[in-house]
Protein backbone atom coordinates (compact mmCIF):
# COMPACT_ATOMS: atom_id res chain seq x y z
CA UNK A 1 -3.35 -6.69 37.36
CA UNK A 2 -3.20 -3.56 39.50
CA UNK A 3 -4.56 -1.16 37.09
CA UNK A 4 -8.66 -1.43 36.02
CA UNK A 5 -8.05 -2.02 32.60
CA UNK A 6 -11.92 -1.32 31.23
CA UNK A 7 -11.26 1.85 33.34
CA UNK A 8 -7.97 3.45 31.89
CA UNK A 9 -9.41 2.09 27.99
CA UNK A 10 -12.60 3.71 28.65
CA UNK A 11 -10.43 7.09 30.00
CA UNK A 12 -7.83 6.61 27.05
CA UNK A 13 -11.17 6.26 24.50
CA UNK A 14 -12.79 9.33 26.26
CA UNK A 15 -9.64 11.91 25.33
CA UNK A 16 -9.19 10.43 22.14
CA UNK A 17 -10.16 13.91 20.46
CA UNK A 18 -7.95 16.02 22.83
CA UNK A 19 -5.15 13.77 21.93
CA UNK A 20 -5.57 14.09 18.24
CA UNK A 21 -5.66 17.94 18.56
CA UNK A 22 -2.58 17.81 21.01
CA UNK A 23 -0.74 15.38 18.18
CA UNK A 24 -1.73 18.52 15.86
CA UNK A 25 -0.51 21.14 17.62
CA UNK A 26 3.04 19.49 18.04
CA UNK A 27 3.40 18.14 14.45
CA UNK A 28 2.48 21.62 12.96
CA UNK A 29 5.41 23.54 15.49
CA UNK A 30 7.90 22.13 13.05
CA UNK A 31 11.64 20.73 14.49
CA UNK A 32 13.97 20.01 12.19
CA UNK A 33 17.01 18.19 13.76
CA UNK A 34 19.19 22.00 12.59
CA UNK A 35 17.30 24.24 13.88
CA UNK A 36 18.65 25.36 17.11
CA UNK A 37 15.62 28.49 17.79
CA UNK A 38 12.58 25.97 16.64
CA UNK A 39 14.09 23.14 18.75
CA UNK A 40 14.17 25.41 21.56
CA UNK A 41 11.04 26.93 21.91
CA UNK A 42 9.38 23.59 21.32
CA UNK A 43 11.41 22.07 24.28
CA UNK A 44 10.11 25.38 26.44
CA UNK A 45 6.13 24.19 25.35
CA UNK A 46 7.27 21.07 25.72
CA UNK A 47 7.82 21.67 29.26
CA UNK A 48 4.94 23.33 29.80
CA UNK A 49 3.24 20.54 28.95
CA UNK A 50 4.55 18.07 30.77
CA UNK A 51 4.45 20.32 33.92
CA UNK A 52 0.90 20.71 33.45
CA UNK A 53 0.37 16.90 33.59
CA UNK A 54 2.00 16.69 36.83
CA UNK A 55 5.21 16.52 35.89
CA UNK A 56 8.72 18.25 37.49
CA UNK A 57 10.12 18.99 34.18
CA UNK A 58 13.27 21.07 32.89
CA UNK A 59 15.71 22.07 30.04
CA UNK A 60 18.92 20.09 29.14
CA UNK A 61 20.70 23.00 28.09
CA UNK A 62 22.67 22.06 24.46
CA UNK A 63 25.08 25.03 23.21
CA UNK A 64 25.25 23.26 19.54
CA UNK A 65 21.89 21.63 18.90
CA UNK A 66 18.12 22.14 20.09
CA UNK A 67 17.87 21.54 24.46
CA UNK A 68 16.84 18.49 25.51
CA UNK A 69 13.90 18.07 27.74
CA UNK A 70 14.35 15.93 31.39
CA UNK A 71 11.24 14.84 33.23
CA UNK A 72 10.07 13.02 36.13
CA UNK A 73 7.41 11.72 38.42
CA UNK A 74 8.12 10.32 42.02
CA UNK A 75 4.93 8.41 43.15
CA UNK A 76 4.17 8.59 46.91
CA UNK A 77 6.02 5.76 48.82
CA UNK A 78 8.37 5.05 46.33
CA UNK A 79 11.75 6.83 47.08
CA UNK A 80 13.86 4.58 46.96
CA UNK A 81 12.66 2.45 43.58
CA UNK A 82 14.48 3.02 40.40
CA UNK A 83 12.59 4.78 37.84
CA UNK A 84 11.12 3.79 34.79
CA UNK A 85 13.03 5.75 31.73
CA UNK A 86 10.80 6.74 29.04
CA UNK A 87 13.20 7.22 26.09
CA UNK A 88 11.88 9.97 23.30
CA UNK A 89 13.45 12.35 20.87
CA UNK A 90 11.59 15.71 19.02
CA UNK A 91 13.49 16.17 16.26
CA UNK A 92 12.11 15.48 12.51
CA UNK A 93 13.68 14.90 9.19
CA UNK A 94 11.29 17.25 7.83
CA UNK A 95 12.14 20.57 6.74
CA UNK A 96 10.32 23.81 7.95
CA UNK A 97 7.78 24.67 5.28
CA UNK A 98 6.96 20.67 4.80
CA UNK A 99 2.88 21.58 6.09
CA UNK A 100 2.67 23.31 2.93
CA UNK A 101 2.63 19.84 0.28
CA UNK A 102 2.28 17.70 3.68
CA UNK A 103 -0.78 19.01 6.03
CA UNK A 104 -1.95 17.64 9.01
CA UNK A 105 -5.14 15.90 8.26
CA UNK A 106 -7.05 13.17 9.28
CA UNK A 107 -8.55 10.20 6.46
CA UNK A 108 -9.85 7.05 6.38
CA UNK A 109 -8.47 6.70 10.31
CA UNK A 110 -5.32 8.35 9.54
CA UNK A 111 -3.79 10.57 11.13
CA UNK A 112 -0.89 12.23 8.63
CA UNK A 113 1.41 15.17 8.93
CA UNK A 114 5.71 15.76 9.10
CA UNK A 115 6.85 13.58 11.59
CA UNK A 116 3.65 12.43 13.16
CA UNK A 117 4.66 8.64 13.42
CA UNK A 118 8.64 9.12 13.94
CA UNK A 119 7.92 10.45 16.70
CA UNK A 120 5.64 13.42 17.80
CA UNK A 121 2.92 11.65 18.49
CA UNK A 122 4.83 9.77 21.25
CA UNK A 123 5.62 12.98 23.15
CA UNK A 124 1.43 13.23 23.46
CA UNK A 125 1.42 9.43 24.51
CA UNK A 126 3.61 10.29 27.08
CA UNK A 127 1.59 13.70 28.09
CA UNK A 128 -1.54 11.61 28.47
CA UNK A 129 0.23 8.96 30.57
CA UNK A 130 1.03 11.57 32.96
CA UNK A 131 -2.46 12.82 32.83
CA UNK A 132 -4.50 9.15 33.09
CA UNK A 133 -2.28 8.43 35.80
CA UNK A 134 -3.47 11.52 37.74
CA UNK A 135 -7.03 11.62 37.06
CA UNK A 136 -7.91 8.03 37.79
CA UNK A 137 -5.52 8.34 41.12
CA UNK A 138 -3.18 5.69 39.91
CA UNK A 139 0.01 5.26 42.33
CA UNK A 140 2.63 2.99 39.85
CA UNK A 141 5.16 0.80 41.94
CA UNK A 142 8.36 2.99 40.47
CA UNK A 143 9.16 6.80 40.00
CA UNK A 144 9.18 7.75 36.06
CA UNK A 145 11.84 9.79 34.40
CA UNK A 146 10.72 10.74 30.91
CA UNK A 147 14.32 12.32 28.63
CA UNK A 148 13.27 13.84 25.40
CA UNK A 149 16.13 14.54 23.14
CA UNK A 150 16.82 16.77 20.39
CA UNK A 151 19.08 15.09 17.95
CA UNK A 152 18.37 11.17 17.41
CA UNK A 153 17.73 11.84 13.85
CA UNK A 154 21.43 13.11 13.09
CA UNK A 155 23.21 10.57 15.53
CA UNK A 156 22.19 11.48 19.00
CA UNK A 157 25.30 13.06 19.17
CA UNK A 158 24.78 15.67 21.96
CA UNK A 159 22.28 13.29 23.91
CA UNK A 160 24.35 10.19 24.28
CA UNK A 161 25.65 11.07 27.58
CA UNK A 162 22.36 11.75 28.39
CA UNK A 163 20.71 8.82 27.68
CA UNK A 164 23.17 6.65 29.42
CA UNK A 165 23.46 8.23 32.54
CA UNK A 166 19.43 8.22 32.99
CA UNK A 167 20.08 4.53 31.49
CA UNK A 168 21.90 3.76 33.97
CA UNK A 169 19.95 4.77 37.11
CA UNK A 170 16.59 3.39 35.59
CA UNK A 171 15.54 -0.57 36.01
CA UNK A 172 14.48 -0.76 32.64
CA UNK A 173 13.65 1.56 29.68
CA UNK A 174 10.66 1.75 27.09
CA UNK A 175 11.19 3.76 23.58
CA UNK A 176 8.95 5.19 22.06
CA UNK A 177 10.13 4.66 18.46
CA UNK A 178 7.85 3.75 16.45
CA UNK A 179 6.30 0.17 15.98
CA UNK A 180 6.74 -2.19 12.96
CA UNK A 181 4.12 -3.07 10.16
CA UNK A 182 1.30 -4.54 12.51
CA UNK A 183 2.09 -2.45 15.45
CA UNK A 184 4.72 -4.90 16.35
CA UNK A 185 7.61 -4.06 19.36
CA UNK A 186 11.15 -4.27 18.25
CA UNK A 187 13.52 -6.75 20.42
CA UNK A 188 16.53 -6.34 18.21
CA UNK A 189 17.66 -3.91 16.07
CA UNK A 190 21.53 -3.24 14.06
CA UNK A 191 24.63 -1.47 15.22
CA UNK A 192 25.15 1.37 12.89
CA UNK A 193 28.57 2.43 11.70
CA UNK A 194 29.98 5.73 9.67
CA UNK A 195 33.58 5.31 8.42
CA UNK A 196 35.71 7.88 6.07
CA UNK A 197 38.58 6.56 4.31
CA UNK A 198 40.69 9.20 2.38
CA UNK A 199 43.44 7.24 -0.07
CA UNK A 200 46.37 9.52 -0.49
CA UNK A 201 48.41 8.85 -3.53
CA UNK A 202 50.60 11.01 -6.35
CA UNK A 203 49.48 13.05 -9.12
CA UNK A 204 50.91 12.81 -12.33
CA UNK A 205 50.21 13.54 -16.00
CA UNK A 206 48.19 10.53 -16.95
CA UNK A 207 49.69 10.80 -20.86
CA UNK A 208 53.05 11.78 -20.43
CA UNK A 209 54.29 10.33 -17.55
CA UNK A 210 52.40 8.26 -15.76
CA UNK A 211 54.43 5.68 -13.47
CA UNK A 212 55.83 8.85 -11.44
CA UNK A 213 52.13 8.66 -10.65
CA UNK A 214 50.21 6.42 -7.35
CA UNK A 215 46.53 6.37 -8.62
CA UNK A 216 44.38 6.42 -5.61
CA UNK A 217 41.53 5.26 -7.91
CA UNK A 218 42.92 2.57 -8.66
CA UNK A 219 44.06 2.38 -4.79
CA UNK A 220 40.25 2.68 -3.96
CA UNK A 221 39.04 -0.44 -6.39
CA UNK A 222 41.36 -2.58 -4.30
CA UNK A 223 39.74 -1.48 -0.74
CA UNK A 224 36.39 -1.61 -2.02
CA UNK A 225 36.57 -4.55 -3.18
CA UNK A 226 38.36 -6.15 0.11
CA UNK A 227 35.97 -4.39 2.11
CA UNK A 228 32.64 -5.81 0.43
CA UNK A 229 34.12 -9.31 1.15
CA UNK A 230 33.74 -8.43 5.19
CA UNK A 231 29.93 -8.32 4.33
CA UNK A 232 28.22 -12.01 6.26
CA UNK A 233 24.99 -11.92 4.61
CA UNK A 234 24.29 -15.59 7.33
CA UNK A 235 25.19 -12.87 10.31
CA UNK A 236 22.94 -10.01 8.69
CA UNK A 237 26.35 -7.81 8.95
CA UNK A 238 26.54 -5.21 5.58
CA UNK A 239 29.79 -3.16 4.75
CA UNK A 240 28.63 -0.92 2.03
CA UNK A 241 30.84 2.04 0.05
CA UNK A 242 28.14 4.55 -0.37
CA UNK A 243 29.75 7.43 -1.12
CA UNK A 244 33.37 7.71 -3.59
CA UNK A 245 35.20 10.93 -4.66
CA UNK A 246 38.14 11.77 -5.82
CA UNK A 247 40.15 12.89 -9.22
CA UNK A 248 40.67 16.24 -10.26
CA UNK A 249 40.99 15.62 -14.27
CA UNK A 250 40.96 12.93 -17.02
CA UNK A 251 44.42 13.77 -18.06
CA UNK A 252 45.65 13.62 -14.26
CA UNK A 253 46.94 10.61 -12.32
CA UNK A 254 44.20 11.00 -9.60
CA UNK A 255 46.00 11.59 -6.11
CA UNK A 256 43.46 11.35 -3.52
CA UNK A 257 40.24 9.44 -2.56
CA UNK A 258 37.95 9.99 -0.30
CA UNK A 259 34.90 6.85 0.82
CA UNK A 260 32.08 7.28 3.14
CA UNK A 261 31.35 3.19 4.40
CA UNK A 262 28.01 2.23 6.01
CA UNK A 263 28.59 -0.94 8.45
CA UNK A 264 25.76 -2.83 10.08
CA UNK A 265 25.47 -5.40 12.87
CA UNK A 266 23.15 -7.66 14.86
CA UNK A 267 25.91 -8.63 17.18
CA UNK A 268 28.28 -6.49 19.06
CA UNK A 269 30.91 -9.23 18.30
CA UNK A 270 30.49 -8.89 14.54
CA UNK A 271 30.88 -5.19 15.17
CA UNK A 272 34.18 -5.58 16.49
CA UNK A 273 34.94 -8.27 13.74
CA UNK A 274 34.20 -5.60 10.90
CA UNK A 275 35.88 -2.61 12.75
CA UNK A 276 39.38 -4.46 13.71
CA UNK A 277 39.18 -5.68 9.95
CA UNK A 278 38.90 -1.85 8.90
CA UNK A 279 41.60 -0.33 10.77
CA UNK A 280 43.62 -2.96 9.68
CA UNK A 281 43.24 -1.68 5.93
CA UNK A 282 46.55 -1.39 4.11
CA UNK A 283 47.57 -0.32 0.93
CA UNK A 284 47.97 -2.95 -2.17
CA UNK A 285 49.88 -0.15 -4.24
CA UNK A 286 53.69 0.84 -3.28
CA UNK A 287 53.46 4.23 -1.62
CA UNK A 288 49.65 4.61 -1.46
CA UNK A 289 48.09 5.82 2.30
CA UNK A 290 44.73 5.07 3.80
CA UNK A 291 43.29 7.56 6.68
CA UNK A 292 40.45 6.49 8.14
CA UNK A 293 38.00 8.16 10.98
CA UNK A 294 35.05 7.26 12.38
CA UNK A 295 33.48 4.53 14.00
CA UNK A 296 30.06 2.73 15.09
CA UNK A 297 28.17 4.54 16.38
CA UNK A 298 25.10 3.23 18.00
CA UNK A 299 25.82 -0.28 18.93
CA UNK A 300 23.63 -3.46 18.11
CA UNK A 301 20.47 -3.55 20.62
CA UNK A 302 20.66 -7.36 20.93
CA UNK A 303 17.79 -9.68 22.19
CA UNK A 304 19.66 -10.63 25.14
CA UNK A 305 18.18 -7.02 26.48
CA UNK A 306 14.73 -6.94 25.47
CA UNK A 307 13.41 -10.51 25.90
CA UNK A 308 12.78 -10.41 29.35
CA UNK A 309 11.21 -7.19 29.52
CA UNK A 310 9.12 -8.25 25.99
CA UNK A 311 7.91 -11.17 27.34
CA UNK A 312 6.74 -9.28 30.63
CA UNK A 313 5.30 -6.71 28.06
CA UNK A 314 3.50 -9.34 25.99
CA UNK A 315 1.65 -10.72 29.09
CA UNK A 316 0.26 -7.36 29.79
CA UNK A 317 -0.62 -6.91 26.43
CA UNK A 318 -2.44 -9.97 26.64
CA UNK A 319 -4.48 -9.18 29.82
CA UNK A 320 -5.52 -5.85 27.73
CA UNK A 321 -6.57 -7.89 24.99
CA UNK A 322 -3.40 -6.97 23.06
CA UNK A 323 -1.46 -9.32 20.92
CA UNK A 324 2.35 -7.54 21.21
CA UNK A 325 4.55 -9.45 18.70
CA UNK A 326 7.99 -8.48 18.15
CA UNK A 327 10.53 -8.14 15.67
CA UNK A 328 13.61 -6.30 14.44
CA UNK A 329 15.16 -3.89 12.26
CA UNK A 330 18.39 -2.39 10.41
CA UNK A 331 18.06 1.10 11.71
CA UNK A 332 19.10 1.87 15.12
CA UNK A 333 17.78 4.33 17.71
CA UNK A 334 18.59 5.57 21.01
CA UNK A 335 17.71 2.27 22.73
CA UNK A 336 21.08 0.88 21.57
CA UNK A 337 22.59 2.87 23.68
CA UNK A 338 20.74 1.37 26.42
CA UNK A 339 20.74 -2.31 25.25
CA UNK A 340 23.91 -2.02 25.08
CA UNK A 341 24.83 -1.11 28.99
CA UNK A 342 22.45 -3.92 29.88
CA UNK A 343 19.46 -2.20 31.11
CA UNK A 344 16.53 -4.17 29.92
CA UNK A 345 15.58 -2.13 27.02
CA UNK A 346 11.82 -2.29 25.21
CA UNK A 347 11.92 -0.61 21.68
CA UNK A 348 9.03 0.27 18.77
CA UNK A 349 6.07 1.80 21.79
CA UNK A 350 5.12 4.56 19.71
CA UNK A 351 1.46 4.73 17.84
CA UNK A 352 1.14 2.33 14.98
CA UNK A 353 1.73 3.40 11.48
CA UNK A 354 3.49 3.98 8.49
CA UNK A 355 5.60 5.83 6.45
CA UNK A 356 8.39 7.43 8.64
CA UNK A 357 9.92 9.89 6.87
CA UNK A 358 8.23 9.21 3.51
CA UNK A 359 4.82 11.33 1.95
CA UNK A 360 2.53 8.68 3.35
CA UNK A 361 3.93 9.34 7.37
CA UNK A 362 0.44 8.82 9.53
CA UNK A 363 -0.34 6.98 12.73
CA UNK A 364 -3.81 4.30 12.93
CA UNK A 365 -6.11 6.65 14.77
CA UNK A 366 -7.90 3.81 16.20
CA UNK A 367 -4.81 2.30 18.02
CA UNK A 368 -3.94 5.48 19.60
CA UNK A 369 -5.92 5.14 22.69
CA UNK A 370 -4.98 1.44 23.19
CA UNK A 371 -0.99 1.64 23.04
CA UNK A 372 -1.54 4.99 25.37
CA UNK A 373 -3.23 2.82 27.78
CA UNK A 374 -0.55 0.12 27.80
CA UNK A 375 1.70 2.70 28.13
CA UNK A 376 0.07 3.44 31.19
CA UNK A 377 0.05 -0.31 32.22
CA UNK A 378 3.22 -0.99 31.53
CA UNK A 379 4.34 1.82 33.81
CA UNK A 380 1.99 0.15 36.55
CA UNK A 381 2.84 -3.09 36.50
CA UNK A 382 6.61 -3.71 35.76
């Protein structure tokens, strides 16, 4: 190994207390995924911060959500390598005023506060990457660009383009998502899909004359029921109707419908299966219409573009007395994205944990140091 292991623990150990107060300062700035002004002026101290680890860092400016934050490192003699991407976002689910019931505080080597372990304290991982790279006078083989994004927790809908074109200069990408149960990496995880079906039918009065009536209700049983049977529970692919409205009174023949579907995948082919099967929906009753919009959209992160890079990952982890297992998950992140172009992809690098987006949200304080410090390897030595 290139990097002096006892060394970069022993520096990771040493700023252990500087990183917890850092981790506090960012998870009591509060950035909800809405708000434009707080996103922004976090990005700006964002900035500063990474500039004063020896970072070249700049604003993504974002006319409709919070800025994005673009950062990079070229080590000497190494113009012409591809970067390493470091993939992060600093948006929260949690409102502004969340401190109040949900402090910052640290117990029983926890580490809890709004968004601490999905993901602020990654953005302070990265910061003291930077920083233990400079101080111990590390030179990694590869340039680093670090993209922090504003919107991953409402659908990475500005950042997309983003994260694909740094995707696709980079030779591989690490995201700093946080870990599973165990501080386990995640090799796989589902393609997520949002469709809206409205059923258009014809009102009538339900009493007096009913069969000048289409009854999207009904219209809507027959769907949902068609659609559950696309769910392949031996696949792991779900079709779910989460959301139904529609009616306007008891006495009315209702004329419109309107569904909100949640679609999951392991497998971008099973994706396609479910999505060709939905905008192929017709209508059982004579004259009833089905609209539908939407789409998936983050597709499945698939083994085939993690295993090499996790089983490179796991050997370092290894020689740093780490045992890095891996599993997989429903939810998706912004590492889709990248799975899915085929850039080796390495998911779940955040601080171990618990609790993302529930009242219990903390990180293990005394796994901080460590998963900095492969952070830092992992950067040397692929």
């Amino acid at each position: 190994m290139s990097v002096d292991t006892g060394q970069l623990r022993a520096w990771c150990d040493a700023h252990l207390p500087e990183m917890l107060a850092a981790i506090r300062t960012v998870v009591e700035e509060e950035t909800p995924s809405g708000d434009k002004a707080r996103l922004d002026a976090f990005a700006t101290r964002l900035i500063d911060r990474y500039k004063a680890a020896g970072a070249e860092a700049a604003c993504i400016a974002n006319p409709t959500a919070g800025n994005h934050v673009s950062a990079s490192v070229q080590p000497e003699g190494t113009p012409q390598a591809q970067p390493a991407l470091f993939l992060c976002h600093y948006d929260t689910v949690w409102p502004v005023g969340a401190l109040a019931t949900h402090p910052f505080r640290i117990e029983a080597g926890k580490a809890y506060g709004p968004g601490i372990f999905d993901m602020q304290t990654s953005l302070i991982m990265v910061e003291f990457t930077l920083r233990a790279v400079r101080e111990l006078g590390l030179t990694p083989p590869r340039p680093l660009h670090i993209l922090v994004t504003s919107d991953e927790e409402v659908g990475s809908t500005t950042s997309r383009g983003h994260i694909e074109e740094a995707a696709r200069a980079a030779a591989y990408v690490l995201v700093l998502e946080s870990p599973l149960p165990g501080g386990v990496l995640k090799t796989a995880r589902k393609g997520v899909g949002e469709f809206w079906l409205e059923i258009t039918g014809r009102a009538a009065h339900a009493g007096v004359e009913p069969e000048k009536g289409i009854h999207a209700i009904e219209e809507a049983a027959h769907q949902i029921l068609h659609l559950h049977t696309l769910n392949n529970p031996a696949e792991g692919t779900t079709v779910s109707v989460g959301v139904i409205e529609g009616g306007s009174a008891s006495n009315v023949i209702p004329a419109r419908v309107r569904m909100e579907v949640d679609t999951r995948a392991w497998t971008q082919f099973e994706a396609d299966r479910v999505e060709n099967a939905m905008r192929g929906l017709a209508p059982v009753l004579p004259g009833a219409q089905i609209a539908m919009r939407g789409g998936w959209n983050r597709p499945p992160l698939e083994r085939s573009a993690t295993h090499a890079l996790y089983a490179r990952a796991r050997v370092i982890g290894a020689q740093m007395g780490l045992d890095l297992g891996e599993g997989s998950t429903g939810g998706g992140s912004d590492g889709n994205f990248t799975g899915a172009l085929g850039i080796p992809t390495l998911d779940g690098l955040g601080a171990p944990g618990a609790g993302a987006h529930a009242d219990h949200e903390h990180i293990e304080v005394d796994q901080l140091a460590e998963r900095t410090a492969l952070l830092v390897a992992l950067w040397m030595e692929l």
